[in-house]
Protein backbone atom coordinates (compact mmCIF):
# COMPACT_ATOMS: atom_id res chain seq x y z
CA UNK A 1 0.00 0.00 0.00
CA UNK A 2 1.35 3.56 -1.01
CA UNK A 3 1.84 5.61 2.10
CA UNK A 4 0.19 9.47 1.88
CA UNK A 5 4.02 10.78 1.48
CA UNK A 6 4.63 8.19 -1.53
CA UNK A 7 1.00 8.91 -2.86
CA UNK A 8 2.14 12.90 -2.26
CA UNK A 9 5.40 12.51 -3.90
CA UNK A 10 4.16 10.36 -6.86
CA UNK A 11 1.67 13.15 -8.06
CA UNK A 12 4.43 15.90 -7.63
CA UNK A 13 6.58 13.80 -9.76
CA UNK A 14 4.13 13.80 -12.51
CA UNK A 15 2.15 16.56 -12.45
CA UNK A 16 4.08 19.16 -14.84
CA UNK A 17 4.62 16.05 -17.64
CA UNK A 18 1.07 14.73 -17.24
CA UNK A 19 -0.61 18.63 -17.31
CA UNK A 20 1.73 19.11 -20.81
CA UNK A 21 0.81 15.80 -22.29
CA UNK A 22 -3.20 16.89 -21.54
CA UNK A 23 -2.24 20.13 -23.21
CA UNK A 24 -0.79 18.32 -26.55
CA UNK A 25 -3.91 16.31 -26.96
CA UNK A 26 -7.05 18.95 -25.99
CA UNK A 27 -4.86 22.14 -26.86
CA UNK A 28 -6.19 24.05 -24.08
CA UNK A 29 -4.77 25.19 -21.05
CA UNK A 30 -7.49 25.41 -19.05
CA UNK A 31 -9.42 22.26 -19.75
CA UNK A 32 -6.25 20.16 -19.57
CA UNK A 33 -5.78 21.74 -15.63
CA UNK A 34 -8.93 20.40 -14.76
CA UNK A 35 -8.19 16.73 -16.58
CA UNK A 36 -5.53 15.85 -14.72
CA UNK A 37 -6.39 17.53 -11.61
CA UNK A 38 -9.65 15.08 -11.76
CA UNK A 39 -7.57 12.17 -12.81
CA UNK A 40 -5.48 12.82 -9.45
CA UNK A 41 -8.45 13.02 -7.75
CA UNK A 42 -9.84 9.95 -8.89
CA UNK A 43 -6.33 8.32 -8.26
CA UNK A 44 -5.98 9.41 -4.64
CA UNK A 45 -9.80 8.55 -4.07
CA UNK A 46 -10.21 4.90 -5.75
CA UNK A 47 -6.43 4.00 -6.02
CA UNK A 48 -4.42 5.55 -3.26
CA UNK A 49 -4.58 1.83 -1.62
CA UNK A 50 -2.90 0.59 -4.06
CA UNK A 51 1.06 -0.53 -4.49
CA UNK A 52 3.37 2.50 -5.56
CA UNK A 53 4.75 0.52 -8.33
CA UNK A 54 1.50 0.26 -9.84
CA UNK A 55 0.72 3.79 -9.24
CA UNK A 56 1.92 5.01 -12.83
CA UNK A 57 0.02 2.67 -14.93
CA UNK A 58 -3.19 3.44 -12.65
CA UNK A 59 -2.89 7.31 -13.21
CA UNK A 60 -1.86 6.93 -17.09
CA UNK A 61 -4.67 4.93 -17.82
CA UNK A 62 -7.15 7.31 -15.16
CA UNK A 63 -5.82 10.13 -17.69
CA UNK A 64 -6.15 8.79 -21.09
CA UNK A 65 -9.80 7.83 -19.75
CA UNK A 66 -10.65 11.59 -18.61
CA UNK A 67 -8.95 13.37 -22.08
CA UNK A 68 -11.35 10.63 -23.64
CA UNK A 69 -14.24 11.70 -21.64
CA UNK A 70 -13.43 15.40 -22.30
CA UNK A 71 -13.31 14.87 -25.95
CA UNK A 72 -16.84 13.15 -26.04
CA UNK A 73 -18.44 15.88 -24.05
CA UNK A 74 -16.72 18.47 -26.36
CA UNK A 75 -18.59 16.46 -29.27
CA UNK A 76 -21.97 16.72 -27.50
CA UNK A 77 -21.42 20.42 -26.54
CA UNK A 78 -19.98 21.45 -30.06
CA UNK A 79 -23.16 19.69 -31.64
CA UNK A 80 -25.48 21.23 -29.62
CA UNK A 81 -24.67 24.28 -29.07
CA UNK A 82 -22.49 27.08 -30.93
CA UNK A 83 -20.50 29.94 -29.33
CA UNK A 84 -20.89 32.89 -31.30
CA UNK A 85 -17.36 33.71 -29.37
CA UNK A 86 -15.81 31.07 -31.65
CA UNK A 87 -16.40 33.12 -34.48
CA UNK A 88 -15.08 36.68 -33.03
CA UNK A 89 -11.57 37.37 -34.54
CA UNK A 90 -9.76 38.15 -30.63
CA UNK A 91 -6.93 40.28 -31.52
CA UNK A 92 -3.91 41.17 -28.73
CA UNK A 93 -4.68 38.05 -26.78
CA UNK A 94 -2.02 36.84 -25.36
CA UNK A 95 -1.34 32.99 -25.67
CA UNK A 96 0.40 32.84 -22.28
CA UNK A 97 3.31 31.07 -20.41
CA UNK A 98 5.07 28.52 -22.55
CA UNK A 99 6.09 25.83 -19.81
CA UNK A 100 8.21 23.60 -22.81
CA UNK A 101 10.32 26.65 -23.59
CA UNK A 102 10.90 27.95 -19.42
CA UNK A 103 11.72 24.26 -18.55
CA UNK A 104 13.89 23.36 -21.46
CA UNK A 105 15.74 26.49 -20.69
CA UNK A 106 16.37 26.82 -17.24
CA UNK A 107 17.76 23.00 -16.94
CA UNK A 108 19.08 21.92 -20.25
CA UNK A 109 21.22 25.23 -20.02
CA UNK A 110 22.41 26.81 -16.48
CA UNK A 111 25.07 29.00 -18.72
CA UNK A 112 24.19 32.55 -20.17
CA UNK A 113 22.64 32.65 -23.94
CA UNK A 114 23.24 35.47 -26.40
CA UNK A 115 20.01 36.85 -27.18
CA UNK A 116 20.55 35.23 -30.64
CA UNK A 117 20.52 31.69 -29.14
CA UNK A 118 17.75 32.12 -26.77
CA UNK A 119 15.50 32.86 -29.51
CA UNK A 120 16.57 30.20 -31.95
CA UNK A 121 16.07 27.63 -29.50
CA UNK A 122 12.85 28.80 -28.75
CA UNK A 123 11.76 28.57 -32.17
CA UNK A 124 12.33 25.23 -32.63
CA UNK A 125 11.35 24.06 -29.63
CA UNK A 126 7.66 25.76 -31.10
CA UNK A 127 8.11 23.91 -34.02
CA UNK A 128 8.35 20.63 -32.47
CA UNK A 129 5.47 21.54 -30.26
CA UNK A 130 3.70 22.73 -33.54
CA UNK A 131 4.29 19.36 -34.93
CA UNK A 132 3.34 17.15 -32.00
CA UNK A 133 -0.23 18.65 -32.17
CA UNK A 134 -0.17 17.75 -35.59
CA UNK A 135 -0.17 14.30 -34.88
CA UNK A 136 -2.85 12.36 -35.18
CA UNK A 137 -4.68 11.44 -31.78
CA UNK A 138 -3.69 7.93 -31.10
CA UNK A 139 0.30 8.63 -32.77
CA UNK A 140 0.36 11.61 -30.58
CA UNK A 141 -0.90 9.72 -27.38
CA UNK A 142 1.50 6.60 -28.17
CA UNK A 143 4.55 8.85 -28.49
CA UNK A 144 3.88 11.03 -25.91
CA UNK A 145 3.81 8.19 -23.26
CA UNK A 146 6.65 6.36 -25.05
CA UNK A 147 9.25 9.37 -25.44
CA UNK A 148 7.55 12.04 -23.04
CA UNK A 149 6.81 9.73 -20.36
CA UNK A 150 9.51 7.09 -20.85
CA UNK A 151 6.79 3.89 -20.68
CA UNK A 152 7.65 0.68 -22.01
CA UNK A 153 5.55 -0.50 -24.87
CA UNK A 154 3.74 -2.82 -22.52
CA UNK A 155 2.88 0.22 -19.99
CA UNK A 156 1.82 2.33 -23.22
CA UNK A 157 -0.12 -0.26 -24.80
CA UNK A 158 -2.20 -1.00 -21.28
CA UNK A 159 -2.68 2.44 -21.02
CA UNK A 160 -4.04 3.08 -24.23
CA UNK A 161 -5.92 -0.23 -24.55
CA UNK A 162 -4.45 -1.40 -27.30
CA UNK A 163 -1.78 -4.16 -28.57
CA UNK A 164 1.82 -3.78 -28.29
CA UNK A 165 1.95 -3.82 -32.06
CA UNK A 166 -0.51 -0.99 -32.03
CA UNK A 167 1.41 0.90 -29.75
CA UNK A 168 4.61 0.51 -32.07
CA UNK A 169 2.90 1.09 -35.46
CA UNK A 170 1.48 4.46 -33.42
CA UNK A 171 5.35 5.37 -32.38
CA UNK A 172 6.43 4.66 -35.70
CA UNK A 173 4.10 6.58 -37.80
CA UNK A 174 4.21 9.85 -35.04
CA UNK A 175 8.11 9.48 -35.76
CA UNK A 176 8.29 9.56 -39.55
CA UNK A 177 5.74 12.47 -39.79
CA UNK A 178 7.24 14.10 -37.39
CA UNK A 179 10.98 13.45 -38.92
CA UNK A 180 9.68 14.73 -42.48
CA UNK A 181 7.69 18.16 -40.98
CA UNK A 182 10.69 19.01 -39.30
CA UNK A 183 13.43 18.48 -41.73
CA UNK A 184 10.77 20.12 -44.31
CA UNK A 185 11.67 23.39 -41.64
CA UNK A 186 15.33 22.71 -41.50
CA UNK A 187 15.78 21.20 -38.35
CA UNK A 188 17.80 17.97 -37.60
CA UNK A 189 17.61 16.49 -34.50
């Protein structure tokens, strides 16, 4: 049984990745907050019993589940109803903080960056972003929790409900679009 400390420490651990995953797939800030708050909730209120070890599996497949849910009630909503806000051109808004770009800055690099740099590497760190959302759902879910998450194909696969051979097809395809956008741009990775 996971101790409230382990339980604590587990969703501190994977909050940030989890909360930029949810953004990826419902490309909203917002409504990707309040996924994976609820899928902590639900982990800490059904599952907070269980083993740690099985603690990342539990809350992967709690958060595929809620994006899932999210999307289906975004289908009802959308067919119901229609926001004449969608339609308004909003100009000045401001498309706020970029975690990717803070993070990958203040620990990949601890030494000072010419101007220059700093915005270079910013750009293509957008462009990968830009990319990623360009995925389709399922490659962009499988490679997410393969590369962005670090899960084995078995953990990915059981998380997505799928096979293993599902999950690798998913990878593979996510990786070759991806490969051909970005060298299309001029980036080599």
């Amino acid at each position: 049984m996971a101790t409230e400390q382990e339980l604590s420490q587990f969703l501190k651990d994977v909050e940030k990745r989890a909360f930029k995953r949810t953004v990826f797939h419902v490309r909203d800030e917002d409504s990707a907050l309040d996924i994976v708050q609820d899928s902590m909730i639900k982990l800490t209120q059904h599952y907070g019993d269980k083993p740690p070890e099985e603690l990342p599996m539990l809350f992967q497949r709690i958060l595929s589940n809620s994006t899932l849910d999210w999307f289906r009630r975004q289908k009802t909503r959308n067919a119901l109803f229609t926001n004449i806000g969608d339609f308004e051109q909003r100009d000045g808004e401001d498309d706020g903080y970029d975690w990717l770009e803070s993070h990958a800055s203040d620990t990949a690099q601890k030494t000072v960056q010419s101007a220059e740099d700093s915005t270079q590497r910013a750009q293509v760190l957008q462009s990968i972003e830009k990319e990623i959302q360009e995925l389709p759902a399922r490659q962009r879910e499988a490679f997410l929790m393969r590369y962005w998450e670090e899960m084995d194909v078995a953990e990915t696969a059981a998380a997505m409900g799928c096979s293993e051979g599902s999950v690798k097809t998913h990878c593979f395809r996510a990786i070759q679009t991806l490969s051909k956008a970005l060298k299309a741009k001029g980036i080599e990775l």
